[in-house]
N, C-alpha and C. Protein backbone atom coordinates (compact mmCIF):
# COMPACT_ATOMS: atom_id res chain seq x y z
N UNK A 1 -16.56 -26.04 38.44
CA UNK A 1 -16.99 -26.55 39.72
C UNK A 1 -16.65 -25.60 40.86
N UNK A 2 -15.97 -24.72 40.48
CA UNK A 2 -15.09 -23.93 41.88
C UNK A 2 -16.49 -22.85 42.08
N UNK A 3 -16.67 -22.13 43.30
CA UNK A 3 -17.90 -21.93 43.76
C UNK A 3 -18.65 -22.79 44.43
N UNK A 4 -19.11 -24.02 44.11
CA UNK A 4 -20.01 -24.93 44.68
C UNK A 4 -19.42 -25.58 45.24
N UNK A 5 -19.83 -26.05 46.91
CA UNK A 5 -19.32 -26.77 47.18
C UNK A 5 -19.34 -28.74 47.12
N UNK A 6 -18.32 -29.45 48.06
CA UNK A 6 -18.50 -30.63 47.38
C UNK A 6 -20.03 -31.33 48.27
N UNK A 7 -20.05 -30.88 49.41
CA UNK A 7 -21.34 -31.43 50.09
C UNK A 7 -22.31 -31.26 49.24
N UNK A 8 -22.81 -29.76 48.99
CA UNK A 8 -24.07 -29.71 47.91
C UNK A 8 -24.14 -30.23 47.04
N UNK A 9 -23.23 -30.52 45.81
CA UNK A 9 -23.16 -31.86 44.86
C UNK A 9 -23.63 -32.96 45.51
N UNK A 10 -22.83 -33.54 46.63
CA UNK A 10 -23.15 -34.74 46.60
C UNK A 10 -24.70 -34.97 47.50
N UNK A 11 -24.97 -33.74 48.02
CA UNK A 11 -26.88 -33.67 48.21
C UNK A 11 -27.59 -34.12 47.42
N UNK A 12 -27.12 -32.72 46.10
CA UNK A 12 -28.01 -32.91 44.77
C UNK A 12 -28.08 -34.27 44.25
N UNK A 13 -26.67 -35.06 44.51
CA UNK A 13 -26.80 -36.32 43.65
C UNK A 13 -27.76 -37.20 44.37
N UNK A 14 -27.66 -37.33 45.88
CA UNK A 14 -28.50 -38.20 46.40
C UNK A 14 -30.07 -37.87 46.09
N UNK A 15 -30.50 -36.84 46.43
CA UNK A 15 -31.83 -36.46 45.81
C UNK A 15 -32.57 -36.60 44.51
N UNK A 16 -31.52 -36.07 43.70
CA UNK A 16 -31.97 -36.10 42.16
C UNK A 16 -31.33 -37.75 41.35
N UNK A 17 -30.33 -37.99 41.70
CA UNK A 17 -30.12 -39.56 41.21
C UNK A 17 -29.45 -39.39 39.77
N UNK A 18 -29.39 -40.53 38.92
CA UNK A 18 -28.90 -39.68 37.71
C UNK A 18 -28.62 -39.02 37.14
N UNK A 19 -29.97 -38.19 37.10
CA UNK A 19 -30.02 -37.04 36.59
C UNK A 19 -28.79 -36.02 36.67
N UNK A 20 -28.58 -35.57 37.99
CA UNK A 20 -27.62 -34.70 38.34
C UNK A 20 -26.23 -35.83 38.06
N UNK A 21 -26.00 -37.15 38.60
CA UNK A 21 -25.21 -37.56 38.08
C UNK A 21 -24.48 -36.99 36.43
N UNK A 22 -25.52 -37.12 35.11
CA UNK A 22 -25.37 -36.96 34.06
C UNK A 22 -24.78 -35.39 33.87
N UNK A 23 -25.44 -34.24 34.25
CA UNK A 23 -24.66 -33.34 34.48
C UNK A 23 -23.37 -33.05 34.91
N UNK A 24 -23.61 -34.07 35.90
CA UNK A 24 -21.74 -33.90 36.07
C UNK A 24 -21.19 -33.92 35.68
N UNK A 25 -21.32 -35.32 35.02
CA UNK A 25 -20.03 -35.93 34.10
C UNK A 25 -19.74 -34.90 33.44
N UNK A 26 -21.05 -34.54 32.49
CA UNK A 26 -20.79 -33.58 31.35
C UNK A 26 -19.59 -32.70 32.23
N UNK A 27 -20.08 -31.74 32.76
CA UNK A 27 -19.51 -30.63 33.70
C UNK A 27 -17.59 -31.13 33.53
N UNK A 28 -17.80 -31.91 34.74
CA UNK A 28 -16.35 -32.36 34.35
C UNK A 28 -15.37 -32.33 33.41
N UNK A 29 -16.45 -33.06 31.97
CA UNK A 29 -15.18 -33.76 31.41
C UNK A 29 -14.34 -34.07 31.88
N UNK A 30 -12.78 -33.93 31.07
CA UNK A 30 -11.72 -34.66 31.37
C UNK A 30 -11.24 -34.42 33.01
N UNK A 31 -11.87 -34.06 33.77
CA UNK A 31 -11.43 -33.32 35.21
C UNK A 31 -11.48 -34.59 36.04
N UNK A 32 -12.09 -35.57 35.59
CA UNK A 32 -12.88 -36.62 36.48
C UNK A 32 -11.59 -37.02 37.87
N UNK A 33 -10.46 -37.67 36.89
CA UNK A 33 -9.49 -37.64 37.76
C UNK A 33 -8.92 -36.74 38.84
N UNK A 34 -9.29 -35.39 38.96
CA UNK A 34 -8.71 -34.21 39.77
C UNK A 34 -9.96 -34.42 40.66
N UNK A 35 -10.67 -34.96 40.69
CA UNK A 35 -12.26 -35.16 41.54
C UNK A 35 -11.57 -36.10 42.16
N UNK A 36 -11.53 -37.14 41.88
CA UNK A 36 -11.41 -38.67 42.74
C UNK A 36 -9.63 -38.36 43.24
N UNK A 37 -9.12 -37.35 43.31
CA UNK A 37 -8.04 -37.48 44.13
C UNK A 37 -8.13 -36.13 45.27
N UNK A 38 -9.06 -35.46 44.55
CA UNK A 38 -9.42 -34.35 45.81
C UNK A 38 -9.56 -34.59 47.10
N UNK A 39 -9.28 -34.62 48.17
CA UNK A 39 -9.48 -34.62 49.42
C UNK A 39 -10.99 -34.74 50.24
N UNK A 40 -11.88 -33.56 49.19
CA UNK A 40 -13.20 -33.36 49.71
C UNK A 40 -13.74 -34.81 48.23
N UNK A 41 -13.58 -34.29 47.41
CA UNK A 41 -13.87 -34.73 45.65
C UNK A 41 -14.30 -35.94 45.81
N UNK A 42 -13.15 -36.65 46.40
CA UNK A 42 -13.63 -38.19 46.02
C UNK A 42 -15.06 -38.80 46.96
N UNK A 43 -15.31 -37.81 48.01
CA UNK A 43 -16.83 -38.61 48.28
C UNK A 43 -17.92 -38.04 47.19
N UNK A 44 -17.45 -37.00 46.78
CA UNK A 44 -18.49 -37.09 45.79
C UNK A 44 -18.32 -38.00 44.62
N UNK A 45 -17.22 -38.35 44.48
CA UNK A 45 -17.18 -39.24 43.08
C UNK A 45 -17.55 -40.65 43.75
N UNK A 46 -17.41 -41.32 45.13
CA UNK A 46 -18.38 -42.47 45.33
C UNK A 46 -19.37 -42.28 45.17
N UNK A 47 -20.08 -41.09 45.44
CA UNK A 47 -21.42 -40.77 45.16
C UNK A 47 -21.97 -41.46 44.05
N UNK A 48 -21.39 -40.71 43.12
CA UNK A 48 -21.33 -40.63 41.41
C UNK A 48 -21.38 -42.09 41.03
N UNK A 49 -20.44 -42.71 41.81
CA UNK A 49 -20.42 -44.09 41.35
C UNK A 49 -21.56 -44.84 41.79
N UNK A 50 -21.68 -44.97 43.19
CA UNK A 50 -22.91 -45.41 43.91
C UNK A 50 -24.31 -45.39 43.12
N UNK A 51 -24.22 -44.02 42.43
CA UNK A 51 -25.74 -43.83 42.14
C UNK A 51 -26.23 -43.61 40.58
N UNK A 52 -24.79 -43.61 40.02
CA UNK A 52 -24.85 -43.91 38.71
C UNK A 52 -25.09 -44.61 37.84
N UNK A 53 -25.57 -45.14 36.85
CA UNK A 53 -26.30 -46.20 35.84
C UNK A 53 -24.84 -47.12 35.45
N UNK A 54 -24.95 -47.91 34.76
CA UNK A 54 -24.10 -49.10 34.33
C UNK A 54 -23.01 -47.86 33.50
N UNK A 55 -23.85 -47.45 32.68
CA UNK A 55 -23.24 -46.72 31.39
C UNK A 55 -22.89 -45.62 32.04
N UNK A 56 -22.84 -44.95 32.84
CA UNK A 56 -22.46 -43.62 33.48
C UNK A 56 -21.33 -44.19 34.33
N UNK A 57 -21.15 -45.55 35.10
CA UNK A 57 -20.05 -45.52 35.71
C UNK A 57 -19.22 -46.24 34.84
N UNK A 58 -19.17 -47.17 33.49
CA UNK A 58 -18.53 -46.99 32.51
C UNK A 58 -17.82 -45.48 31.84
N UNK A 59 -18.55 -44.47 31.71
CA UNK A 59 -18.17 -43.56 31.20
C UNK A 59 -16.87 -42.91 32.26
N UNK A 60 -17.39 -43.00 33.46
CA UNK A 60 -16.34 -42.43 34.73
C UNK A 60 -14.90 -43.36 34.90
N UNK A 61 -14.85 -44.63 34.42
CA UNK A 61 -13.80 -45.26 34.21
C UNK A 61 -13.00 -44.99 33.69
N UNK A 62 -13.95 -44.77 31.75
CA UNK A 62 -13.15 -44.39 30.97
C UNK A 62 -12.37 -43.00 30.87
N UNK A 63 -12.77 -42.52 31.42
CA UNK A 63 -12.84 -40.98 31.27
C UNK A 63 -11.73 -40.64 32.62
N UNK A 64 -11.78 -41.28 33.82
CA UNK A 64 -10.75 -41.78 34.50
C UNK A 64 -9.58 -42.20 34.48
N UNK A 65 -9.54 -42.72 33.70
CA UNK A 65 -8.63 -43.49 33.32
C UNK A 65 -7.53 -42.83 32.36
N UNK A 66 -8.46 -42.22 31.64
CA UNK A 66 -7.94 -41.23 30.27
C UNK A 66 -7.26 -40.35 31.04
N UNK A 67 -7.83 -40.05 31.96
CA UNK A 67 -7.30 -38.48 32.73
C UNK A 67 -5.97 -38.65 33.89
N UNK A 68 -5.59 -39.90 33.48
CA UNK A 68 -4.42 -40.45 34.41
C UNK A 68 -3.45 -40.62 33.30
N UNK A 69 -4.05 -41.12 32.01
CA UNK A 69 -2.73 -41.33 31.14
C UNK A 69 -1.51 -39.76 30.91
């Protein structure tokens, strides 16, 4: 993720919708947690949540969650 910034993500997400959502996640993996405590990060991870499918903000829970244990 380093290079891009967090505004342009959360552009792409509003524009593209899922889609770019699904990339993310992938992207991420286990990082999810170092996102949602970032300073800039976590508006993009409301983003993520906001505009994400049932099963995609399931996956960000889990995967959240994991990344705190």
């Amino acid at each position: 993720m380093r290079g891009v910034s967090h505004s342009r993500l959360q552009y792409a997400v509003e524009q593209e919708g899922r889609t770019v959502v699904e990339l993310l996640l992938r992207a991420l993996g286990g990082q999810l947690s170092a996102l949602m405590t970032d300073p800039f990060g976590n508006y993009l991870f409301q983003k993520l949540v906001e505009l994400g499918s049932d099963e995609q903000r399931r996956v960000m829970v889990r995967d959240g969650v994991r990344g705190e244990v």
